[in-house]
N, C-alpha and C. Protein backbone atom coordinates (compact mmCIF):
# COMPACT_ATOMS: atom_id res chain seq x y z
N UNK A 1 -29.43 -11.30 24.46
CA UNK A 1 -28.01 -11.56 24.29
C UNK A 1 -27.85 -12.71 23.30
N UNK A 2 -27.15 -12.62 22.68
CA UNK A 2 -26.83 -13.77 21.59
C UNK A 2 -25.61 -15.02 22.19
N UNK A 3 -26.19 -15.57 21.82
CA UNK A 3 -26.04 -16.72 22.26
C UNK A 3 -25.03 -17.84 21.39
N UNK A 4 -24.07 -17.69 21.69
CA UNK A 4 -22.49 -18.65 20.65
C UNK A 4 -22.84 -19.73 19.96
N UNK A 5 -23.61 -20.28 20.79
CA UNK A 5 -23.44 -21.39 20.43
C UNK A 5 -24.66 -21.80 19.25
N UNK A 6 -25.65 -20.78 19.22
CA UNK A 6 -26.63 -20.59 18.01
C UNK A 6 -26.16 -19.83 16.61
N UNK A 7 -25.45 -20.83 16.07
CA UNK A 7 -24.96 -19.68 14.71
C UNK A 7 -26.06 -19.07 13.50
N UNK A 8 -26.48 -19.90 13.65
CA UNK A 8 -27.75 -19.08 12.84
C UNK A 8 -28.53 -18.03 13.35
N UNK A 9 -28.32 -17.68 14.62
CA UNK A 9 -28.97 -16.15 14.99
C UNK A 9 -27.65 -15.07 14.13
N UNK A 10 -26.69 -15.46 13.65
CA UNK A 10 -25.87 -14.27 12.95
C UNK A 10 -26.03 -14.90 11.71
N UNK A 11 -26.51 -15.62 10.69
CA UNK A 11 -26.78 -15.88 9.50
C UNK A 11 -27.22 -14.63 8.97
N UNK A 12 -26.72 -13.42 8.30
CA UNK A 12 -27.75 -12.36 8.08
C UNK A 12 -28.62 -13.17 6.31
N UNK A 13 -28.32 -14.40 6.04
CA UNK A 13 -29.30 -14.86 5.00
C UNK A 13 -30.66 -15.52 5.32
N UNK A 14 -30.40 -16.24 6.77
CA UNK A 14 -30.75 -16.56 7.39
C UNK A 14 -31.18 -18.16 6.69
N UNK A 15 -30.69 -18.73 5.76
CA UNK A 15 -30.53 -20.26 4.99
C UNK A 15 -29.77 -21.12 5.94
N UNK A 16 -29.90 -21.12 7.40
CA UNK A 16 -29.48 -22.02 8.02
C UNK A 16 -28.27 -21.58 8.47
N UNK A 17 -27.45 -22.37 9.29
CA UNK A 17 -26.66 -22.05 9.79
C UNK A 17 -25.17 -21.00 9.63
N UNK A 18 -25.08 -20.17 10.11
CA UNK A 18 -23.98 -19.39 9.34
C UNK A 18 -22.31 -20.33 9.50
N UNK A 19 -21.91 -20.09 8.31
CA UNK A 19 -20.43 -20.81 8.11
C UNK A 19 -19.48 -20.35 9.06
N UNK A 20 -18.86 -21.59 9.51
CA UNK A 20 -17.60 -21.09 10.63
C UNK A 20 -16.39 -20.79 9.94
N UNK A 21 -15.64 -19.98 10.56
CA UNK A 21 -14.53 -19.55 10.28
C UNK A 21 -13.83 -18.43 9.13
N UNK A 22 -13.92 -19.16 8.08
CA UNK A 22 -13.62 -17.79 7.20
C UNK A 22 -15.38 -17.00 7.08
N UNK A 23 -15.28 -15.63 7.61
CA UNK A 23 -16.31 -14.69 7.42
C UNK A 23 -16.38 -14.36 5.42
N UNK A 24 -15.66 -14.54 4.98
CA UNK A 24 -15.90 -13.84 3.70
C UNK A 24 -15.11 -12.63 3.48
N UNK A 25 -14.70 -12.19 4.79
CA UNK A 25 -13.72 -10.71 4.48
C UNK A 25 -12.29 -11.36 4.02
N UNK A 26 -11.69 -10.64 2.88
CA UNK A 26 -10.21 -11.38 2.66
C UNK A 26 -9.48 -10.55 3.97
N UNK A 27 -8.34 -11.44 4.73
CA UNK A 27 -7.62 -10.10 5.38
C UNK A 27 -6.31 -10.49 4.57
N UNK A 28 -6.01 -10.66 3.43
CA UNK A 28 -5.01 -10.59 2.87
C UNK A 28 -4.38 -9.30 1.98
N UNK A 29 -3.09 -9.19 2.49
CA UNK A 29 -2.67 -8.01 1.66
C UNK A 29 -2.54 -7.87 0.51
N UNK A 30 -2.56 -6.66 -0.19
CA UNK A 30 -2.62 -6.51 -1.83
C UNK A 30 -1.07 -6.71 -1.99
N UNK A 31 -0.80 -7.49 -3.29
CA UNK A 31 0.69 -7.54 -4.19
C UNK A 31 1.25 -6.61 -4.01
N UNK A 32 2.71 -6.61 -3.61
CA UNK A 32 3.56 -5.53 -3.43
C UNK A 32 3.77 -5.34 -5.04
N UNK A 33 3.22 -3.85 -5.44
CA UNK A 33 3.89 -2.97 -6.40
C UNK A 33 5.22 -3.38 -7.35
N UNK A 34 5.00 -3.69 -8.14
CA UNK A 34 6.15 -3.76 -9.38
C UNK A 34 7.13 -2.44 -8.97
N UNK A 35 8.37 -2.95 -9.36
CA UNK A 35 9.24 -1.68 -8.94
C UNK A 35 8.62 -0.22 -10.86
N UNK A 36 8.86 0.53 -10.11
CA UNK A 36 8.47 1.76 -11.02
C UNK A 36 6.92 1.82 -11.30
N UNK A 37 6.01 1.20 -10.41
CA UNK A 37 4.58 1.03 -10.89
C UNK A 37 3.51 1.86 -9.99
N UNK A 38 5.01 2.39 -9.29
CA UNK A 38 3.84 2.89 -7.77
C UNK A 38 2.48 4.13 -8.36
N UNK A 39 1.77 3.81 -7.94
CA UNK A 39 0.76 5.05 -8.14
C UNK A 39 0.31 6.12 -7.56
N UNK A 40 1.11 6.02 -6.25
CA UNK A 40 1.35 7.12 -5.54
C UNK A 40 2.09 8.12 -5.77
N UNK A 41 1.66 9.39 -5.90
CA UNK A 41 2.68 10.73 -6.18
C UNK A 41 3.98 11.13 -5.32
N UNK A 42 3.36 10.73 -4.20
CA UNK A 42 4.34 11.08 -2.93
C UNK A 42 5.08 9.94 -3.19
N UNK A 43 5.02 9.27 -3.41
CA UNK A 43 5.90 8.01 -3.18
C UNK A 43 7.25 8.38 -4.07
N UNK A 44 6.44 8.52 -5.26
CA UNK A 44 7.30 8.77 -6.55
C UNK A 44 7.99 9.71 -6.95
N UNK A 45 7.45 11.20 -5.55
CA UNK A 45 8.39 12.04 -5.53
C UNK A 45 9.51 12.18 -4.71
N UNK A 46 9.21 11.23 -3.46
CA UNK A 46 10.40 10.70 -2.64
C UNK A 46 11.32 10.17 -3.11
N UNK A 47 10.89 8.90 -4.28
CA UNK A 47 11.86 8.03 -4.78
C UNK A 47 12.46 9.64 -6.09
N UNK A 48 11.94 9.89 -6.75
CA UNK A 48 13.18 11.05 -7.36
C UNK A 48 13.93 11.51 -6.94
N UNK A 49 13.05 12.33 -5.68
CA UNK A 49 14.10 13.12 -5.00
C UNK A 49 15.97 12.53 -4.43
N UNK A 50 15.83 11.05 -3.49
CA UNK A 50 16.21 10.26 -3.19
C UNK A 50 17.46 10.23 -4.37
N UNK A 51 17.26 9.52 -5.28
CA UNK A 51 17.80 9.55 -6.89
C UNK A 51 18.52 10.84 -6.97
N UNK A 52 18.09 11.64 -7.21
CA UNK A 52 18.49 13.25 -7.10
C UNK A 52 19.70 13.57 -6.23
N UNK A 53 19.33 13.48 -4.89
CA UNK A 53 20.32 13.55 -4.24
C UNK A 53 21.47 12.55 -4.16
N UNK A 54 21.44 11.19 -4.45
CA UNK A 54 22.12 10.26 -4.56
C UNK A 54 23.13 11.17 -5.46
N UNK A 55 22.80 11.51 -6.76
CA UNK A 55 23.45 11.69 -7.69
C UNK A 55 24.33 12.92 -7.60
N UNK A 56 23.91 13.91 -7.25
CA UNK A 56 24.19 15.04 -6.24
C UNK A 56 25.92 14.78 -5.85
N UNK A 57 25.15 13.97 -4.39
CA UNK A 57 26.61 13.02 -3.73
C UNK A 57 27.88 12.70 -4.23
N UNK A 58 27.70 12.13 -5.47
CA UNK A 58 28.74 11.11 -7.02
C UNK A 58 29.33 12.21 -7.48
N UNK A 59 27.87 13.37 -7.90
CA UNK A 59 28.59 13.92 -9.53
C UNK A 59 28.63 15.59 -9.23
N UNK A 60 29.89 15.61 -9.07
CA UNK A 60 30.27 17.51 -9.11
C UNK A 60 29.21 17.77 -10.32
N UNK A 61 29.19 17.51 -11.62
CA UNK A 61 28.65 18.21 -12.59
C UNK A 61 27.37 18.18 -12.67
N UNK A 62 26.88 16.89 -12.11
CA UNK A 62 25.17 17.05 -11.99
C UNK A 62 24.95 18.03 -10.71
N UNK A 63 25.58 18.31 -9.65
CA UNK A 63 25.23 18.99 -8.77
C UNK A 63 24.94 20.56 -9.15
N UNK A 64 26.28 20.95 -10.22
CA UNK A 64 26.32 22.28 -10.96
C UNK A 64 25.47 22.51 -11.58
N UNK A 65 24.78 21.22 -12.04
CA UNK A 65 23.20 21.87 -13.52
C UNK A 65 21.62 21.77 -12.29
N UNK A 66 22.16 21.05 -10.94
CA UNK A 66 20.80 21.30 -10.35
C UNK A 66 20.88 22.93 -9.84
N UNK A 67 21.59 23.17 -9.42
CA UNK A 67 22.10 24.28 -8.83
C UNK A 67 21.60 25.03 -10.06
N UNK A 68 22.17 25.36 -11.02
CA UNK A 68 22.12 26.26 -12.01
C UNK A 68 20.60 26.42 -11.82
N UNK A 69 19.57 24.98 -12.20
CA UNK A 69 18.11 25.36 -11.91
C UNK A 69 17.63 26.08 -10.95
N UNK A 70 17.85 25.42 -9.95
CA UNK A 70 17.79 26.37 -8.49
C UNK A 70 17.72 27.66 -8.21
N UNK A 71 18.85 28.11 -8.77
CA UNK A 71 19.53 29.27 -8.82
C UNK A 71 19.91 30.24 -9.99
């Protein structure tokens, strides 16, 4: 059983004692995305769609040329 209070039994360098506290893993999150930068497809087809229909909502005449595609 390993034993806490021996930190150098988890040193996997084994140069003496292993460092307390920060392990070395970041747990920090990545930069939220610039608006229009996403690199996700889905994302970017939600946000059209979204747009799309917004516009839909506003404009009799944009609704008539989606439609026309559509249909």
């Amino acid at each position: 059983m390993l034993n806490h209070n021996d930190q150098s039994a988890i040193n996997p360098a084994g140069d003496g004692p292993a460092p307390r506290g920060n392990s070395g893993i970041s747990t920090a999150l990545p930069p939220d995305p610039q608006p229009g930068t996403n690199s996700d497809p889905a994302t970017e087809w939600i946000e059209r769609a979204m747009q799309t229909s917004k516009e839909m909502h506003r404009n009799e005449d944009f609704r008539g040329e989606v439609a026309k595609r559509l249909f």
